[in-house]
PDB file of N, CA and C in Angstrom:
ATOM      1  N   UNK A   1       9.021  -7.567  14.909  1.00  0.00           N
ATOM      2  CA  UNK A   1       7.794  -8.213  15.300  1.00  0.00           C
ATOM      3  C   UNK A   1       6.939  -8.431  14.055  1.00  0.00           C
ATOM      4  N   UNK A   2       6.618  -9.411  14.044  1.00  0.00           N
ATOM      5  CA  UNK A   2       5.751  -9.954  12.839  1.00  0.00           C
ATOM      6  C   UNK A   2       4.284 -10.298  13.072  1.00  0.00           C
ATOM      7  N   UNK A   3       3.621  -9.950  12.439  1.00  0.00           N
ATOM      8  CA  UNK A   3       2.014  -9.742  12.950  1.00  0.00           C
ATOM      9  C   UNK A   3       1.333 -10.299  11.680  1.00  0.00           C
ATOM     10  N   UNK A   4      -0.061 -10.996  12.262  1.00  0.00           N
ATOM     11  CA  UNK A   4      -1.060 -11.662  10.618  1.00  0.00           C
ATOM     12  C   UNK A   4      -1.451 -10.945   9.946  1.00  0.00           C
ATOM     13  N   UNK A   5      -1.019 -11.630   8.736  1.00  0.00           N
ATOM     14  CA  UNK A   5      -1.414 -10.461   7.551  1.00  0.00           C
ATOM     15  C   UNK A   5      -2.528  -9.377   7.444  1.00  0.00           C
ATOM     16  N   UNK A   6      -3.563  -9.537   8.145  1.00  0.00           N
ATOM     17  CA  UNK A   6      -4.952  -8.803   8.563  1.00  0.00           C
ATOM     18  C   UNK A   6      -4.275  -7.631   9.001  1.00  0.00           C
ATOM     19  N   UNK A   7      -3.628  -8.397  10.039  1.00  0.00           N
ATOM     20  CA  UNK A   7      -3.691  -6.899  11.209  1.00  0.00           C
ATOM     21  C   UNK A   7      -2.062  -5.796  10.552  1.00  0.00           C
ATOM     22  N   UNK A   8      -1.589  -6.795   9.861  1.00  0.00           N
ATOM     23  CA  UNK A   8      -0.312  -5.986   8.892  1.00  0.00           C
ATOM     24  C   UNK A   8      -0.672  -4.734   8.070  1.00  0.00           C
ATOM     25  N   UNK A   9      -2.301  -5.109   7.463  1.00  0.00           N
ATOM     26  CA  UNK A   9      -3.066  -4.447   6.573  1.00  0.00           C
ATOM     27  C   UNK A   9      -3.250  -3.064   7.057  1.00  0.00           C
ATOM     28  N   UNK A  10      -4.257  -3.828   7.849  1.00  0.00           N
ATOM     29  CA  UNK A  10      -4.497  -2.795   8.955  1.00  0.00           C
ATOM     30  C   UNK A  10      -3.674  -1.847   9.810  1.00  0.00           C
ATOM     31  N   UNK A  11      -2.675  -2.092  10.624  1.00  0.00           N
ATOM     32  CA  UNK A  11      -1.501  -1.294  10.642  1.00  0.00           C
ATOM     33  C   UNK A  11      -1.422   0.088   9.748  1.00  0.00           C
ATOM     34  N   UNK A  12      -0.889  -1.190   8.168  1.00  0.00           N
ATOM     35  CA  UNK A  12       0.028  -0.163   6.992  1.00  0.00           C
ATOM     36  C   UNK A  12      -1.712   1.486   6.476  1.00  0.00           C
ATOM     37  N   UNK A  13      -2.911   0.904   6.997  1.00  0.00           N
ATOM     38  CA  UNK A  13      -3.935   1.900   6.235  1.00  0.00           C
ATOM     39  C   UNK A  13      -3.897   2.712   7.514  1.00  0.00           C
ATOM     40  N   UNK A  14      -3.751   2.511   8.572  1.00  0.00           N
ATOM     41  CA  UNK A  14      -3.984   3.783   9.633  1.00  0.00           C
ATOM     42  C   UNK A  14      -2.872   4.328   9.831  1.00  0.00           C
ATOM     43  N   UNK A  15      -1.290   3.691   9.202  1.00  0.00           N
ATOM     44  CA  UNK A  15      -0.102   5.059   9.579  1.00  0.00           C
ATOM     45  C   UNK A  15      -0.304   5.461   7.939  1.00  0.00           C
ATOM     46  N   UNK A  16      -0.686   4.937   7.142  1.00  0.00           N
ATOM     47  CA  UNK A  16      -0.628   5.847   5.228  1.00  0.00           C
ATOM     48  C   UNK A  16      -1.995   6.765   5.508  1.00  0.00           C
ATOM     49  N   UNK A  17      -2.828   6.327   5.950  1.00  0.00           N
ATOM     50  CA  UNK A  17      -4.372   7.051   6.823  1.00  0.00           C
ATOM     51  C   UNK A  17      -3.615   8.333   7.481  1.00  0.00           C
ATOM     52  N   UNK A  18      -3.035   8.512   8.182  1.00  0.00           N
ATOM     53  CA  UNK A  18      -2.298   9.821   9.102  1.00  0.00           C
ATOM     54  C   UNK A  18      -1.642  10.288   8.460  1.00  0.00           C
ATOM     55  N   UNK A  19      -1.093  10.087   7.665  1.00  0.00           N
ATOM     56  CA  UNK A  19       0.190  11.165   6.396  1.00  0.00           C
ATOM     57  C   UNK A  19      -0.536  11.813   5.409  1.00  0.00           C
ATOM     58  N   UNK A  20      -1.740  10.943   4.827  1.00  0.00           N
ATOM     59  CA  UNK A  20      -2.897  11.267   3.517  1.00  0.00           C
ATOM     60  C   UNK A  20      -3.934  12.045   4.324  1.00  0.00           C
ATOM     61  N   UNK A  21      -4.187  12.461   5.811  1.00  0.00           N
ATOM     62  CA  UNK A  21      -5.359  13.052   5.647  1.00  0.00           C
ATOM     63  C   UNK A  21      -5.873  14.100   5.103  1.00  0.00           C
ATOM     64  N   UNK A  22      -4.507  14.905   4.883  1.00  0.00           N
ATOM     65  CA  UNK A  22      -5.105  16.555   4.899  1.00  0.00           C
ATOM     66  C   UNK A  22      -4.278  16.876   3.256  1.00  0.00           C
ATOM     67  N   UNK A  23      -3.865  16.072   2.477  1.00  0.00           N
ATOM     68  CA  UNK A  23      -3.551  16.098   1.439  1.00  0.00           C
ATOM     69  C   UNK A  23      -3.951  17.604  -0.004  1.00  0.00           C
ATOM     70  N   UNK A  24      -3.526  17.885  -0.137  1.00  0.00           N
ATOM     71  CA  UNK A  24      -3.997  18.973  -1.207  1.00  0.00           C
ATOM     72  C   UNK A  24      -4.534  18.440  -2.520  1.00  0.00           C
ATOM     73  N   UNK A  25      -5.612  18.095  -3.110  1.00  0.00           N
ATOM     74  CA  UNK A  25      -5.950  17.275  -4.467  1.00  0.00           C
ATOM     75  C   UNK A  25      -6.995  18.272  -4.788  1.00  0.00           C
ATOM     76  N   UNK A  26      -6.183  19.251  -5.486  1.00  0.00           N
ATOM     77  CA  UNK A  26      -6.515  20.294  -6.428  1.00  0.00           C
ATOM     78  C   UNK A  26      -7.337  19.467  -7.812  1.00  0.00           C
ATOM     79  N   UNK A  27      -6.677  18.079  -8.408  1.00  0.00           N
ATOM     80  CA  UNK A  27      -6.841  18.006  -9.477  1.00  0.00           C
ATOM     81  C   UNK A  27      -6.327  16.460  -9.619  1.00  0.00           C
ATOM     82  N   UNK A  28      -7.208  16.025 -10.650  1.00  0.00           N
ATOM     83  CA  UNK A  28      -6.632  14.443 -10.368  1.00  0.00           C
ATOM     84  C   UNK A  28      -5.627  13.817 -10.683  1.00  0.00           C
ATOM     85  N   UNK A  29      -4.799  14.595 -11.579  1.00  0.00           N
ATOM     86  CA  UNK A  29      -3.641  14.532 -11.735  1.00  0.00           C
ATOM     87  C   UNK A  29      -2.439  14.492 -10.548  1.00  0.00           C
ATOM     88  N   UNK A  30      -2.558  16.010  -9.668  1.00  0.00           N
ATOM     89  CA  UNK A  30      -2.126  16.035  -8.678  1.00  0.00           C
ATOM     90  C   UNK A  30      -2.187  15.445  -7.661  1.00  0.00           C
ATOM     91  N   UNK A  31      -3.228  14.954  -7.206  1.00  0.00           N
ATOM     92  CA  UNK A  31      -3.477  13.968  -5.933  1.00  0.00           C
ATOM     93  C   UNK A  31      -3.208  12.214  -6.828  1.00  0.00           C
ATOM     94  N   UNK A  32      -3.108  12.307  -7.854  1.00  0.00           N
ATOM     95  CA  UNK A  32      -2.414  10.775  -7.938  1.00  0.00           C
ATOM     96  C   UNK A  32      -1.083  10.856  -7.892  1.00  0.00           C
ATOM     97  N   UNK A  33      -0.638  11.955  -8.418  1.00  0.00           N
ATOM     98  CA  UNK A  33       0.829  12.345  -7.988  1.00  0.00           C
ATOM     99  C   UNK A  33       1.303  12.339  -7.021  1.00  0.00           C
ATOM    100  N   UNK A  34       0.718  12.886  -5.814  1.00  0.00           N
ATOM    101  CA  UNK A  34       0.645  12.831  -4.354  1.00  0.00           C
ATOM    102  C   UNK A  34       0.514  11.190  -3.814  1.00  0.00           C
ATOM    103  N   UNK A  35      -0.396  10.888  -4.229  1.00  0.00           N
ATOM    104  CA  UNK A  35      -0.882   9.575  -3.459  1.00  0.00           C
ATOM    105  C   UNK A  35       0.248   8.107  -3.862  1.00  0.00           C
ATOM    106  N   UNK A  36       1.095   8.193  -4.902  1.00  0.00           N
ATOM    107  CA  UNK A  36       1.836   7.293  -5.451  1.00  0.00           C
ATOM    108  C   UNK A  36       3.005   6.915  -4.452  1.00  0.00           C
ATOM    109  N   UNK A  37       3.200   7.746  -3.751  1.00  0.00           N
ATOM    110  CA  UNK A  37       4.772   7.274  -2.655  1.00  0.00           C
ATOM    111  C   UNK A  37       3.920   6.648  -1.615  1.00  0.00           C
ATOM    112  N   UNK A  38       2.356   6.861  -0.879  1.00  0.00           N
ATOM    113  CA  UNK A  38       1.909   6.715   0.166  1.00  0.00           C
ATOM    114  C   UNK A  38       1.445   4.902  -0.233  1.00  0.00           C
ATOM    115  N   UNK A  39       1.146   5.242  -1.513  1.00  0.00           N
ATOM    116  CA  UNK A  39       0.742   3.643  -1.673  1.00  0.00           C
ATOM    117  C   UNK A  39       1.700   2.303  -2.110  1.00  0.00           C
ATOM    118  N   UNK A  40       3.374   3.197  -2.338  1.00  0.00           N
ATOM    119  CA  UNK A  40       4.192   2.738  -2.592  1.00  0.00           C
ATOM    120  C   UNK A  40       4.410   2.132  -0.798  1.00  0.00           C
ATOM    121  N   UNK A  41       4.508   2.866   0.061  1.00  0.00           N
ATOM    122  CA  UNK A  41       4.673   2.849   1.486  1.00  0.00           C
ATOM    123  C   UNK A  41       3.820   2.270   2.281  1.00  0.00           C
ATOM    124  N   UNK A  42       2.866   2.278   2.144  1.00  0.00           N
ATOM    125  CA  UNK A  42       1.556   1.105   2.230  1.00  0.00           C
ATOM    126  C   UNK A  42       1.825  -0.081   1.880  1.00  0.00           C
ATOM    127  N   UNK A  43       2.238  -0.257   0.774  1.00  0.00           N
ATOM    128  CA  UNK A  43       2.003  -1.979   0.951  1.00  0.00           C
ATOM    129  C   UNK A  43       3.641  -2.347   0.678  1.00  0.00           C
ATOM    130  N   UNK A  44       4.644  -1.471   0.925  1.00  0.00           N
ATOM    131  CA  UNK A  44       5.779  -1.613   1.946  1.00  0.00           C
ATOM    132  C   UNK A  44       5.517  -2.451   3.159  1.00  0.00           C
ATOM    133  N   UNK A  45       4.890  -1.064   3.816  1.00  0.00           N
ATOM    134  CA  UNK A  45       4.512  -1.749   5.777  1.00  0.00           C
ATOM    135  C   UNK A  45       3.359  -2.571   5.765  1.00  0.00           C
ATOM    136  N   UNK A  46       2.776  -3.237   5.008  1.00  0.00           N
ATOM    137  CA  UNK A  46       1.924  -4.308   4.892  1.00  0.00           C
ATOM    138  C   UNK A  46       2.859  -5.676   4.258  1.00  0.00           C
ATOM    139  N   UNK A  47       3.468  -5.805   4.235  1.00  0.00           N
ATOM    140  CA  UNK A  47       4.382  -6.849   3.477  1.00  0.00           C
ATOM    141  C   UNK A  47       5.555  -7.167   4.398  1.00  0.00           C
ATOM    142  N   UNK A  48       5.837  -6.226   5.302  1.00  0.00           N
ATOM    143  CA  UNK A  48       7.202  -5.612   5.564  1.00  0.00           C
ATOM    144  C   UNK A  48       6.899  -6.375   7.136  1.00  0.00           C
ATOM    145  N   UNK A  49       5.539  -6.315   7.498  1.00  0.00           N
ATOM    146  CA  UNK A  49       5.199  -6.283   9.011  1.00  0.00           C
ATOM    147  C   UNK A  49       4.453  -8.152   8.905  1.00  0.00           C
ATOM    148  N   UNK A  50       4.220  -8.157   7.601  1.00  0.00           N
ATOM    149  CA  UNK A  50       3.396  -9.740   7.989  1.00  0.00           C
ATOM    150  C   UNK A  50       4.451 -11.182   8.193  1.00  0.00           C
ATOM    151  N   UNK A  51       3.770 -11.890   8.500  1.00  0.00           N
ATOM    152  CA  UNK A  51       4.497 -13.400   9.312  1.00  0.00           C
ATOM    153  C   UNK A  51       5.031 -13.806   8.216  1.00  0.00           C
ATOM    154  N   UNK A  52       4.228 -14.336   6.788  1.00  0.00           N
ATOM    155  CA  UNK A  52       4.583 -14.311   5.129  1.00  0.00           C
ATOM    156  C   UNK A  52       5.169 -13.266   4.574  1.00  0.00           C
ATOM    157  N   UNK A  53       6.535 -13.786   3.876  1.00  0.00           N
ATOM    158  CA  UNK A  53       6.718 -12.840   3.070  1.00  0.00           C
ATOM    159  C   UNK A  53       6.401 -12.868   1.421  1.00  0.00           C
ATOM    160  N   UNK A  54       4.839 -12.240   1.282  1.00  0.00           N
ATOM    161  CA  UNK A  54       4.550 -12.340   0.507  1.00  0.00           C
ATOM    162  C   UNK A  54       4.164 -10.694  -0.301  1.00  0.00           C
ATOM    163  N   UNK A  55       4.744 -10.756  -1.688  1.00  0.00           N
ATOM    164  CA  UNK A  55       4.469  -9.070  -1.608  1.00  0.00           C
ATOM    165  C   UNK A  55       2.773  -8.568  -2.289  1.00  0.00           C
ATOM    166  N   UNK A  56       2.078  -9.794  -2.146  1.00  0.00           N
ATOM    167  CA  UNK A  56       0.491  -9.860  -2.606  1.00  0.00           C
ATOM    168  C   UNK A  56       0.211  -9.099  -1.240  1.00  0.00           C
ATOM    169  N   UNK A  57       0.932  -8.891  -0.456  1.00  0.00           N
ATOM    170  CA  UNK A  57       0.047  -7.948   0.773  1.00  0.00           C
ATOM    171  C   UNK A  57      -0.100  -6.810   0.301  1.00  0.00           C
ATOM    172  N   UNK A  58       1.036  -6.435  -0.299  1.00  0.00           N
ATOM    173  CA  UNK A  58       0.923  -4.815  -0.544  1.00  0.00           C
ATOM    174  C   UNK A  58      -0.210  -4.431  -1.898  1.00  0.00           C
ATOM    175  N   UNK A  59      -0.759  -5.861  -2.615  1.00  0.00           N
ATOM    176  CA  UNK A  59      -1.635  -5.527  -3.414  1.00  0.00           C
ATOM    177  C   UNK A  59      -2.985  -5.729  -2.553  1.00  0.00           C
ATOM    178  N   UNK A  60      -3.026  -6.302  -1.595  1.00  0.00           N
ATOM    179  CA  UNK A  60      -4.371  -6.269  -0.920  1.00  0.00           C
ATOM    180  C   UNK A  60      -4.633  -4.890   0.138  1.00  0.00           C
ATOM    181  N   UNK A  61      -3.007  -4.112   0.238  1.00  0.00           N
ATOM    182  CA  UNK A  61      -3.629  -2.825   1.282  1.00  0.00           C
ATOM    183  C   UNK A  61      -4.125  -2.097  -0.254  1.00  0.00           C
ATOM    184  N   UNK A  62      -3.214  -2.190  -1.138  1.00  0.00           N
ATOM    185  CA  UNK A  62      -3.693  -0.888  -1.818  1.00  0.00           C
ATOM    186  C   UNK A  62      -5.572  -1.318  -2.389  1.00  0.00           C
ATOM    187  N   UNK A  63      -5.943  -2.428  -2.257  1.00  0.00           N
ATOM    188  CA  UNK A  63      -7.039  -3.033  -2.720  1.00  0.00           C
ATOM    189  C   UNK A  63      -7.971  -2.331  -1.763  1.00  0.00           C
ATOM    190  N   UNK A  64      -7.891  -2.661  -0.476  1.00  0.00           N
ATOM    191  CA  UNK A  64      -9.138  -2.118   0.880  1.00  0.00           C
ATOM    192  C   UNK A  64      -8.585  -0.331   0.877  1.00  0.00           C
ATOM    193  N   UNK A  65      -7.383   0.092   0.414  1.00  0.00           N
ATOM    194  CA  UNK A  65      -7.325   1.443   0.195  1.00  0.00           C
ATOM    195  C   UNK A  65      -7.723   2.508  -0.851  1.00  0.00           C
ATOM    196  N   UNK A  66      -8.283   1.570  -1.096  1.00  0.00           N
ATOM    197  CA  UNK A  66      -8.746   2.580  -2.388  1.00  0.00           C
ATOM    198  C   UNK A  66     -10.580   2.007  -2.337  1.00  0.00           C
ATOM    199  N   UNK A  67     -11.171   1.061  -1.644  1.00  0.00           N
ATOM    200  CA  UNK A  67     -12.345   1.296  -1.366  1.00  0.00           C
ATOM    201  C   UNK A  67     -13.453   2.636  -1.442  1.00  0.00           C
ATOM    202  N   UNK A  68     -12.583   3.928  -0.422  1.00  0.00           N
ATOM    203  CA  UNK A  68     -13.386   4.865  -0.389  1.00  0.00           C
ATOM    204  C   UNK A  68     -13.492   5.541  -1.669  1.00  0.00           C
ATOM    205  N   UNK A  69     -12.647   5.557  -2.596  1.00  0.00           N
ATOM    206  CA  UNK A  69     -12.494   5.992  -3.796  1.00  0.00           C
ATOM    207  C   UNK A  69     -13.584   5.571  -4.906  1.00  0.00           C
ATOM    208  N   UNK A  70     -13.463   4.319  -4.532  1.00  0.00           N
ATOM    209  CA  UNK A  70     -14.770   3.083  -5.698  1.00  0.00           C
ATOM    210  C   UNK A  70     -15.654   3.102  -5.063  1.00  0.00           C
ATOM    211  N   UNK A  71     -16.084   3.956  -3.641  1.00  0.00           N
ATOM    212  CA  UNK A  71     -17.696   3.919  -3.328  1.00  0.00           C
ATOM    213  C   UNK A  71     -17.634   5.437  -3.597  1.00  0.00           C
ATOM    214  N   UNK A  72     -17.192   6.211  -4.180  1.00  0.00           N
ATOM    215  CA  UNK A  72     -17.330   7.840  -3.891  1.00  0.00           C
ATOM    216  C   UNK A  72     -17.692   7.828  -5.500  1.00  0.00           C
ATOM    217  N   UNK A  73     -16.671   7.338  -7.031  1.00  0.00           N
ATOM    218  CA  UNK A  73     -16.825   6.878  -7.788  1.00  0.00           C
ATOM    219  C   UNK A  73     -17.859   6.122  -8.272  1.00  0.00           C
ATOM    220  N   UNK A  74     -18.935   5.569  -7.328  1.00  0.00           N
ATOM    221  CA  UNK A  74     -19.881   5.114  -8.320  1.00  0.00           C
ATOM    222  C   UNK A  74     -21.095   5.735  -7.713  1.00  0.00           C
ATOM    223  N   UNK A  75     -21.293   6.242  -5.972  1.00  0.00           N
ATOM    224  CA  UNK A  75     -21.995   7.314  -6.099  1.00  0.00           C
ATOM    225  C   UNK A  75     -22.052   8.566  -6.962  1.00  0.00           C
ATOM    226  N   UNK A  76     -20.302   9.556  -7.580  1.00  0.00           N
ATOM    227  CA  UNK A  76     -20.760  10.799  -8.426  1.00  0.00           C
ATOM    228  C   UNK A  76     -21.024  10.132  -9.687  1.00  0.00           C
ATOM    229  N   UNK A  77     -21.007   8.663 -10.269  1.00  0.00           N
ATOM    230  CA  UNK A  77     -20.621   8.164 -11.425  1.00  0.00           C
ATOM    231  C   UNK A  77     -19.541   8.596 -12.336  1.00  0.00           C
ATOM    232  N   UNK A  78     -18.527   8.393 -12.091  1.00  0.00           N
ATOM    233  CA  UNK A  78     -17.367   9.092 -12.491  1.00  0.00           C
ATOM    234  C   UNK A  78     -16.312   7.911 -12.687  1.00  0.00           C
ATOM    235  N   UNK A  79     -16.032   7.757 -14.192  1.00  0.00           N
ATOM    236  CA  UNK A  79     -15.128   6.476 -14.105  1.00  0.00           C
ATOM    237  C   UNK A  79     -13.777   7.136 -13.845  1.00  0.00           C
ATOM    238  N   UNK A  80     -13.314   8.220 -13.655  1.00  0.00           N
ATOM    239  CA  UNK A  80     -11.988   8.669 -13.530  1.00  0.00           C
ATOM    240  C   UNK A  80     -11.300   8.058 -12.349  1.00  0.00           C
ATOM    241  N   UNK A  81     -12.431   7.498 -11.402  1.00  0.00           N
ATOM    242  CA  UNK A  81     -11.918   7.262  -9.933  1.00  0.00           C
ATOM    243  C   UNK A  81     -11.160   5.745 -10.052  1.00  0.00           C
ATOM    244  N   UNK A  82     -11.585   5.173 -11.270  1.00  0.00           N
ATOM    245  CA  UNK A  82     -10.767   3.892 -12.178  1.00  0.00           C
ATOM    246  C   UNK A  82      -9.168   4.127 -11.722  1.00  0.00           C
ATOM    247  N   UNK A  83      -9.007   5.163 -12.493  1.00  0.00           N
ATOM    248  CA  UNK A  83      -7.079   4.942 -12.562  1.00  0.00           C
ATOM    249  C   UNK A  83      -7.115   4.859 -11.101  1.00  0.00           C
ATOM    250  N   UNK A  84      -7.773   5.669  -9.504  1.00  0.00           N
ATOM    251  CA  UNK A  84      -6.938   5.288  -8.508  1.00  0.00           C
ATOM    252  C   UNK A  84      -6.601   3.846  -7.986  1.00  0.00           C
ATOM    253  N   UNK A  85      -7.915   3.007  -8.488  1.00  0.00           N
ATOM    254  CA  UNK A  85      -8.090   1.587  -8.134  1.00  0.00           C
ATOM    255  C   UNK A  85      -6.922   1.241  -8.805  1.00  0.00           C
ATOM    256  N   UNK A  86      -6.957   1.256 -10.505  1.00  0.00           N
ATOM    257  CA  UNK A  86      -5.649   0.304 -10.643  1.00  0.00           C
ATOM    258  C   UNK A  86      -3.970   0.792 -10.415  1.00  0.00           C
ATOM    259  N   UNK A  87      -4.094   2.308  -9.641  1.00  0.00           N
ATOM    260  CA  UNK A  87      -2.796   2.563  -8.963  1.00  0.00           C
ATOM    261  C   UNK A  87      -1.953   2.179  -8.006  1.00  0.00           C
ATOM    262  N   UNK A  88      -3.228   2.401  -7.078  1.00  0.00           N
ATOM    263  CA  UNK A  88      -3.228   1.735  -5.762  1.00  0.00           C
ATOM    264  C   UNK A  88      -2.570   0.450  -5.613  1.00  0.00           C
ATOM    265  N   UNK A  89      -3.332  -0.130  -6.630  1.00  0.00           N
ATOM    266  CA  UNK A  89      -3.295  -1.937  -6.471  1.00  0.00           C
ATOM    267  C   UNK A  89      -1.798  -1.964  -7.209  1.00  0.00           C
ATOM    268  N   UNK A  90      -1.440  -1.424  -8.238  1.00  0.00           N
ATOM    269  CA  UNK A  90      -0.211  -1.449  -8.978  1.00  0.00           C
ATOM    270  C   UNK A  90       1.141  -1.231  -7.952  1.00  0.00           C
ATOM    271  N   UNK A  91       0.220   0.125  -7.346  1.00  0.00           N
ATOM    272  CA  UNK A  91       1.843   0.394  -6.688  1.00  0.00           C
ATOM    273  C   UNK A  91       1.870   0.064  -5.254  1.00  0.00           C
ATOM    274  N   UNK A  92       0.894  -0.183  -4.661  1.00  0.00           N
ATOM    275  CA  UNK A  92       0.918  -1.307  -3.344  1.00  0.00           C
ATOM    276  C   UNK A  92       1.883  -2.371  -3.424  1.00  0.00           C
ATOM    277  N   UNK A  93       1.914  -3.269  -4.850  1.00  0.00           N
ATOM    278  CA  UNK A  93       2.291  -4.552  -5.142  1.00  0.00           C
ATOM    279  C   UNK A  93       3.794  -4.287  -4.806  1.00  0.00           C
ATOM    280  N   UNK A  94       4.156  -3.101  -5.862  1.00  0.00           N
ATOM    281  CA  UNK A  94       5.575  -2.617  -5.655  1.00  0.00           C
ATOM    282  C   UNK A  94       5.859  -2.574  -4.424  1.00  0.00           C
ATOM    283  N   UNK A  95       5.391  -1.686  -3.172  1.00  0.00           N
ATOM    284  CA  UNK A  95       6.176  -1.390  -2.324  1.00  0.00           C
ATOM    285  C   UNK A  95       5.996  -3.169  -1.965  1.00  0.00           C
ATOM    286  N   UNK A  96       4.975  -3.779  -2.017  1.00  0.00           N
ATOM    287  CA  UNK A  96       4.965  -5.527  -1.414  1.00  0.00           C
ATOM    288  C   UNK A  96       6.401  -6.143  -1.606  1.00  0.00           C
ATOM    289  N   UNK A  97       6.586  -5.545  -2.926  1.00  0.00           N
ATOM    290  CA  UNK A  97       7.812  -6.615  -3.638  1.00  0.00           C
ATOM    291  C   UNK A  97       9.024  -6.455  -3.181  1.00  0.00           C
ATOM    292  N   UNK A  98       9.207  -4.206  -2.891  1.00  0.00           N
ATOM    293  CA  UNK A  98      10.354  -4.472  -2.632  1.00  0.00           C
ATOM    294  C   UNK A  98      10.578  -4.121  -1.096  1.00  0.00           C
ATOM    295  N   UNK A  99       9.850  -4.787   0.010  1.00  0.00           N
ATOM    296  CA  UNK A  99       9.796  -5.136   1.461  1.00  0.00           C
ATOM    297  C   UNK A  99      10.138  -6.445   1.380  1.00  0.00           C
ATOM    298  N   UNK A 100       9.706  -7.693   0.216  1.00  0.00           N
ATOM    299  CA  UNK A 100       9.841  -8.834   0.466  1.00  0.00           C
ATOM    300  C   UNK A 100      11.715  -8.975  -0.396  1.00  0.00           C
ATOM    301  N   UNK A 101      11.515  -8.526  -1.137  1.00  0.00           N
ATOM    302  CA  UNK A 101      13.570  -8.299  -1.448  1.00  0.00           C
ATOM    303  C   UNK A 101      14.045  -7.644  -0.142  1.00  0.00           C
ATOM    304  N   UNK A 102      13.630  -6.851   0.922  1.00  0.00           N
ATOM    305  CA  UNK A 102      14.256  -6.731   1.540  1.00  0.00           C
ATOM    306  C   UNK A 102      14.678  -7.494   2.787  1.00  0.00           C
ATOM    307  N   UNK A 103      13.493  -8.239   2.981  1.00  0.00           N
ATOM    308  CA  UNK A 103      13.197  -9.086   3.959  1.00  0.00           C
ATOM    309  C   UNK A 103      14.221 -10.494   3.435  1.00  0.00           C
ATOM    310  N   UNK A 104      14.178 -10.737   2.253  1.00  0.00           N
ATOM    311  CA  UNK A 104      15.082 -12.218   2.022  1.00  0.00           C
ATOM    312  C   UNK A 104      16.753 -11.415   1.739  1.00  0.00           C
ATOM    313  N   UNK A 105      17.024 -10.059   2.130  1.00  0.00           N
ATOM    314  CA  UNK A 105      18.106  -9.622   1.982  1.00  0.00           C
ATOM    315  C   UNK A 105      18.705  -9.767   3.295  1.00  0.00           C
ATOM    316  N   UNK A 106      17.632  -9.102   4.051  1.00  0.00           N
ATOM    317  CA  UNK A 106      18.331  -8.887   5.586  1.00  0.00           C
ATOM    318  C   UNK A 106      18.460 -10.519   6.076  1.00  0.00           C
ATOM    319  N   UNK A 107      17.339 -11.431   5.821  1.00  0.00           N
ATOM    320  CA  UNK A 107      17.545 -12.523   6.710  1.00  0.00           C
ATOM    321  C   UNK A 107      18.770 -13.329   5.897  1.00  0.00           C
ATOM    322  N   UNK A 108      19.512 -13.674   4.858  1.00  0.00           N
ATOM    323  CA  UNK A 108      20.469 -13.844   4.291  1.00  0.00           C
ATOM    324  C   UNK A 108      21.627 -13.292   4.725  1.00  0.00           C
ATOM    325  N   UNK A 109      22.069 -11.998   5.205  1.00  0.00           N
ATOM    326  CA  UNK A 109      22.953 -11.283   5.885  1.00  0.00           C
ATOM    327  C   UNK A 109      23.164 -11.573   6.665  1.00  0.00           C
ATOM    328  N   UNK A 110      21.916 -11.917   7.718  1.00  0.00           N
ATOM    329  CA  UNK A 110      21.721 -12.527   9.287  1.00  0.00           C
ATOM    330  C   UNK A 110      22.370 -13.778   9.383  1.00  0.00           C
ATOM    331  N   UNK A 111      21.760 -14.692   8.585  1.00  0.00           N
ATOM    332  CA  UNK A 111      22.525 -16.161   8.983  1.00  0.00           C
ATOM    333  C   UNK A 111      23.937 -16.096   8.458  1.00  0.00           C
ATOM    334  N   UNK A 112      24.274 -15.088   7.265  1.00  0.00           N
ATOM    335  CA  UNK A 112      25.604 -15.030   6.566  1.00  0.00           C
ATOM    336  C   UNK A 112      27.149 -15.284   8.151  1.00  0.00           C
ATOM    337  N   UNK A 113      26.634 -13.970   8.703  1.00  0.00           N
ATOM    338  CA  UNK A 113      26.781 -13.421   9.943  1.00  0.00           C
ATOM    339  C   UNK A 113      27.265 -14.406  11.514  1.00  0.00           C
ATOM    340  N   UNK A 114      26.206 -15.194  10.827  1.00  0.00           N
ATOM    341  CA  UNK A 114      26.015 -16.493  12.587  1.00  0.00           C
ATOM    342  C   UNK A 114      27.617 -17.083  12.577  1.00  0.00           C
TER     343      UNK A 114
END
């Protein structure tokens, strides 16, 4: 089932939202360590679930996912909260890219098949 890119978004932040809530981020090292497969997987199922296969989805979940980060970041004033923005967005893209290789893999197999 293929759904508009909005609601794809949306989807991929409330099931990466339920795996990240209770996360351990001792240290910012560690919680970017932590957070790198979820945002890899995020804009996986944002790419993976939309009508386009385009893997700019997975740079727009990790974009609205890392929001709370860049308003928490400029309330303590703390540029450290920088690297999560350009992680997020980095490795969102990835999981985008490789949902959309997977998507022109499987449908290639499919018609191979007919």
């Amino acid at each position: 089932m293929r759904f508009h890119p909005v609601i794809s978004i949306i989807i991929s932040i409330i099931i990466v939202s339920l795996f990240t809530w209770n996360l351990p981020g001792t240290s910012l090292i560690n919680s970017l360590i932590l957070i790198v497969p979820f945002a890899i997987l995020g804009g996986f199922i944002a790419t993976f679930l939309s009508k386009n296969n385009k893997a700019v989805y997975g740079s727009f979940f990790g974009m609205v996912w890392s929001l709370p980060y860049v308003l928490y970041g400029t309330v303590t004033k703390q540029n450290t909260y920088f690297l999560f923005v350009i992680s997020f967005l980095i490795f969102g893209y990835v999981g985008g890219y490789i949902a959309s290789l997977l998507r022109v893999r499987l449908n290639n197999e499919k018609t191979e098949n007919l």
